[in-house]
C-alpha atoms as a PDB file:
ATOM      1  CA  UNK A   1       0.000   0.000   0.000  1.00  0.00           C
ATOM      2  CA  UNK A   2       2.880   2.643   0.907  1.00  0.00           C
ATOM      3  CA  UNK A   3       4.617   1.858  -2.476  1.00  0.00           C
ATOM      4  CA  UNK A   4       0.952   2.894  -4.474  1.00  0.00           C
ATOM      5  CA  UNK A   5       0.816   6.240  -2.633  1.00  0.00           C
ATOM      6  CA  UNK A   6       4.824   6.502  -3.094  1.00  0.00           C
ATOM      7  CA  UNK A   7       4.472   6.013  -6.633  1.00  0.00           C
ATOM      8  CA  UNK A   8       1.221   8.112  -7.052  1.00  0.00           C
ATOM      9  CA  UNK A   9       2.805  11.277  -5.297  1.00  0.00           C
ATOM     10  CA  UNK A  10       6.074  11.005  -7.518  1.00  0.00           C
ATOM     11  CA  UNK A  11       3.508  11.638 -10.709  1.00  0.00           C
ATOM     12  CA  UNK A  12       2.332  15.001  -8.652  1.00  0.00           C
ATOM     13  CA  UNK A  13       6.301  16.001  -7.405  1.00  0.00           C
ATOM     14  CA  UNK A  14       7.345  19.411  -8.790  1.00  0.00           C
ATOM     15  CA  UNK A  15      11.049  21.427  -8.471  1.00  0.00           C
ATOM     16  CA  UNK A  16      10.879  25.286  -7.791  1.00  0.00           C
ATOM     17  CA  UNK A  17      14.116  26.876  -8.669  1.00  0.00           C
ATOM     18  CA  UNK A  18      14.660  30.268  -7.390  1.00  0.00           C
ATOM     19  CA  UNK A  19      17.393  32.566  -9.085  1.00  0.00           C
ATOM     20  CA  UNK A  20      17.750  35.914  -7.134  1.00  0.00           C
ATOM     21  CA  UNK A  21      18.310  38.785 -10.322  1.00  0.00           C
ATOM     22  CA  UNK A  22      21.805  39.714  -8.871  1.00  0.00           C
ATOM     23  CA  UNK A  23      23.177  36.368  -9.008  1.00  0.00           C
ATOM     24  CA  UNK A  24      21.728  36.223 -13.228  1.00  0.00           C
ATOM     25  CA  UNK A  25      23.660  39.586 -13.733  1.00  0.00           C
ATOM     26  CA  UNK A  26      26.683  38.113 -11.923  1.00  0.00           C
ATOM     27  CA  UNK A  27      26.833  35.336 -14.469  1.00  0.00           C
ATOM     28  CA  UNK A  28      26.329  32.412 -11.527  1.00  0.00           C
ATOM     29  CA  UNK A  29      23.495  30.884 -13.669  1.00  0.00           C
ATOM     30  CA  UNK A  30      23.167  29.880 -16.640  1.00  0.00           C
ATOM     31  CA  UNK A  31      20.468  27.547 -17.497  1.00  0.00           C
ATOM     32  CA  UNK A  32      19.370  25.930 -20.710  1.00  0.00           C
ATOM     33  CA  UNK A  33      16.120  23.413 -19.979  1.00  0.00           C
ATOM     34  CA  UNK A  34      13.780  23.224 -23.348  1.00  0.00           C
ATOM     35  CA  UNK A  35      10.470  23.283 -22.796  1.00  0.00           C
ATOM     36  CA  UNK A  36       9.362  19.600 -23.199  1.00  0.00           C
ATOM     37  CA  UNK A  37      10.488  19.442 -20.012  1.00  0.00           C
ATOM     38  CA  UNK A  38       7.681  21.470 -18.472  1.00  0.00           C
ATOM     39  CA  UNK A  39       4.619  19.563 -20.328  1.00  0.00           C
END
């Protein structure tokens, strides 16, 4: 039973990335992710 709601919360699981603007005009980030990713 805890592997079913394991596996149905992993379908739901999301990542939040925060980038302050001082550390993109520093040149600390640079990220390239295309878009399939998010659909």
């Amino acid at each position: 039973m805890l592997q079913e709601q394991e596996a149905h919360a992993a379908e739901f699981e999301r990542t939040f990335i925060a980038i302050k603007p001082d550390g993109v005009q520093r040149g600390l980030v640079r990220l390239n992710i295309p878009m399939r990713c998010f659909s």
